[in-house]
Protein backbone atom coordinates (compact mmCIF):
# COMPACT_ATOMS: atom_id res chain seq x y z
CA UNK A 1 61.11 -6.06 -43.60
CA UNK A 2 64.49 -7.37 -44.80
CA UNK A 3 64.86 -10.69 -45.83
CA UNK A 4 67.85 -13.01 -46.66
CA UNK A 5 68.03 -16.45 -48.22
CA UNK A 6 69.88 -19.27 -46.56
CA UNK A 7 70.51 -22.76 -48.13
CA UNK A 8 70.10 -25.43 -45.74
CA UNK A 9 70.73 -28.90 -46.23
CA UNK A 10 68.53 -31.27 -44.14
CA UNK A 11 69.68 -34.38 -42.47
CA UNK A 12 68.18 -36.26 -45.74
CA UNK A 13 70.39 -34.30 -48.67
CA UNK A 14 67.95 -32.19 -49.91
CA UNK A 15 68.73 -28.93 -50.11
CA UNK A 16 66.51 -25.99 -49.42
CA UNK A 17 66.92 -22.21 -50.42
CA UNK A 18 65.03 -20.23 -47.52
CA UNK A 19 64.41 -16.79 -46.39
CA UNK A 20 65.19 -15.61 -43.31
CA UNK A 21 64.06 -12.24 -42.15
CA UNK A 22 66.72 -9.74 -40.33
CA UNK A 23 64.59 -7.62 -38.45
CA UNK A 24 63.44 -10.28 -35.84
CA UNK A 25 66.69 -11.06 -33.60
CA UNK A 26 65.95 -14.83 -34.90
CA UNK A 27 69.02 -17.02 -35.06
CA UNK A 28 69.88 -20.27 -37.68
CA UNK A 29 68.36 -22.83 -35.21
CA UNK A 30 65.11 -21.08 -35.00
CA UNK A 31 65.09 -20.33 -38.71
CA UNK A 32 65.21 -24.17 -39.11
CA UNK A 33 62.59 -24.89 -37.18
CA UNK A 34 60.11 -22.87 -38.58
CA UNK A 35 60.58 -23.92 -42.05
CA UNK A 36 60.47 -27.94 -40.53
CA UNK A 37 63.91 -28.93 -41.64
CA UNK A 38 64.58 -31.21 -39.37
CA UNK A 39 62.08 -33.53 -37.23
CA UNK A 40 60.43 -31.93 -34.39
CA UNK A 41 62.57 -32.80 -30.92
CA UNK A 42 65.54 -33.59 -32.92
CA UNK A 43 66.90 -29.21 -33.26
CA UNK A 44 67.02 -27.21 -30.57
CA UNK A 45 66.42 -29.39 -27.83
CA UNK A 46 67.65 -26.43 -25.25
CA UNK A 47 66.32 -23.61 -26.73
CA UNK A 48 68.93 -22.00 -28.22
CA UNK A 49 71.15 -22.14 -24.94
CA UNK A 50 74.45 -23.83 -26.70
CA UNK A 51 73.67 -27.11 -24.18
CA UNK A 52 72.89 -29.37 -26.25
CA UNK A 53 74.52 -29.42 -29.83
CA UNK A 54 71.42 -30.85 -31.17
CA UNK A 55 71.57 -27.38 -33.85
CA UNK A 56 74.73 -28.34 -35.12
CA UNK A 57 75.67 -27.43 -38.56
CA UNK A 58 78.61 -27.31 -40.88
CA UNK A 59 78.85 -23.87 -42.66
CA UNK A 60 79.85 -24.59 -46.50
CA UNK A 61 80.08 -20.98 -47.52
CA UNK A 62 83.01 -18.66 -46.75
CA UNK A 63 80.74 -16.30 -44.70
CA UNK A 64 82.76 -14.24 -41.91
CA UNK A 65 80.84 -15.35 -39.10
CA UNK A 66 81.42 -14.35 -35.34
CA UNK A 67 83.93 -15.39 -33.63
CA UNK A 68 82.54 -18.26 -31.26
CA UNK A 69 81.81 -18.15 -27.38
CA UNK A 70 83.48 -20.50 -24.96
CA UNK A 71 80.31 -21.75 -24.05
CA UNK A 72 79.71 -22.61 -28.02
CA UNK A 73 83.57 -23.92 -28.27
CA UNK A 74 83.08 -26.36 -25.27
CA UNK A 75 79.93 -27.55 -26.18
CA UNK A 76 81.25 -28.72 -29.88
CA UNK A 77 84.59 -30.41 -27.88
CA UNK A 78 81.31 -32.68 -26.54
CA UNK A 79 79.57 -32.97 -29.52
CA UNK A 80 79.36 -35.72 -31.92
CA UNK A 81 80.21 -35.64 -35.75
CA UNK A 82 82.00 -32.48 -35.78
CA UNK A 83 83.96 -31.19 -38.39
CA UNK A 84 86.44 -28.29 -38.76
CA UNK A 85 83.33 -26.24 -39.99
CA UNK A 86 80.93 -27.11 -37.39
CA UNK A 87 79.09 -24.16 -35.60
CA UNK A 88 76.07 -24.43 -33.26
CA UNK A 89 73.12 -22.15 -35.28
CA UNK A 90 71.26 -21.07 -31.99
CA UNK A 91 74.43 -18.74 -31.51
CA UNK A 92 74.39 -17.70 -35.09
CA UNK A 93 71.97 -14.59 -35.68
CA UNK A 94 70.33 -13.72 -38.91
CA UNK A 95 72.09 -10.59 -40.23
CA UNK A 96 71.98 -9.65 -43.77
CA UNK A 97 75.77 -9.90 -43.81
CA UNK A 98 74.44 -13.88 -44.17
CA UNK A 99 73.27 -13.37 -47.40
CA UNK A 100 73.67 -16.46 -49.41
CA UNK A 101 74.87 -18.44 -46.64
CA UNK A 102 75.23 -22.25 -46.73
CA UNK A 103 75.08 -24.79 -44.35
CA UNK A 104 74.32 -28.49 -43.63
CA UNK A 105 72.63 -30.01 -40.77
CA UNK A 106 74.82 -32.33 -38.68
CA UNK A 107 73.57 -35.71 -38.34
CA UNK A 108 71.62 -36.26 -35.33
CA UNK A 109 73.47 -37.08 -32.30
């Protein structure tokens, strides 16, 4: 098992360092809810479908990500609160080219 560590900040400030295995297809939005970062209902209200931008995030590290879908692009034009760094974390999948990755939840829309 291969695991990475991810440092999430929650919708309160607090920041947590996590590990997030690479072996299980899991992406950012399902990594936060299993540790409880963020109030159940409130992440990942479509289930990882980019419909709902309720997984928003704002990456703070200079991680190359990949490049975003349309359907991830037009769901962000929706959303509220975004930023320049905004990405959805259902479409972001734990790789350990993440390594050390930061990010911070978006306030809830």
């Amino acid at each position: 098992m291969s695991d990475i560590h991810i440092h999430v900040t929650d919708r309160e400030g607090t920041t947590h360092k996590i590990e997030a295995p690479t072996d299980m297809n899991m992406n950012l939005m399902e990594i936060v809810r299993m540790y409880e970062l963020a109030p159940e209902g409130t992440i990942g209200v479509c289930g990882g479908m980019a419909m709902c931008a309720s997984c928003q995030c704002y990456v703070e590290s200079d991680h190359e990500l990949p490049e975003m879908s349309d359907d991830e692009d037009a769901m962000l034009a929706e959303a509220f609160y975004t930023e320049d760094n905004s990405r959805l974390g259902c479409q972001i999948h734990i790789s350990p080219e993440l390594e050390g990755l930061k990010i911070k939840l978006a306030p809830e829309s």
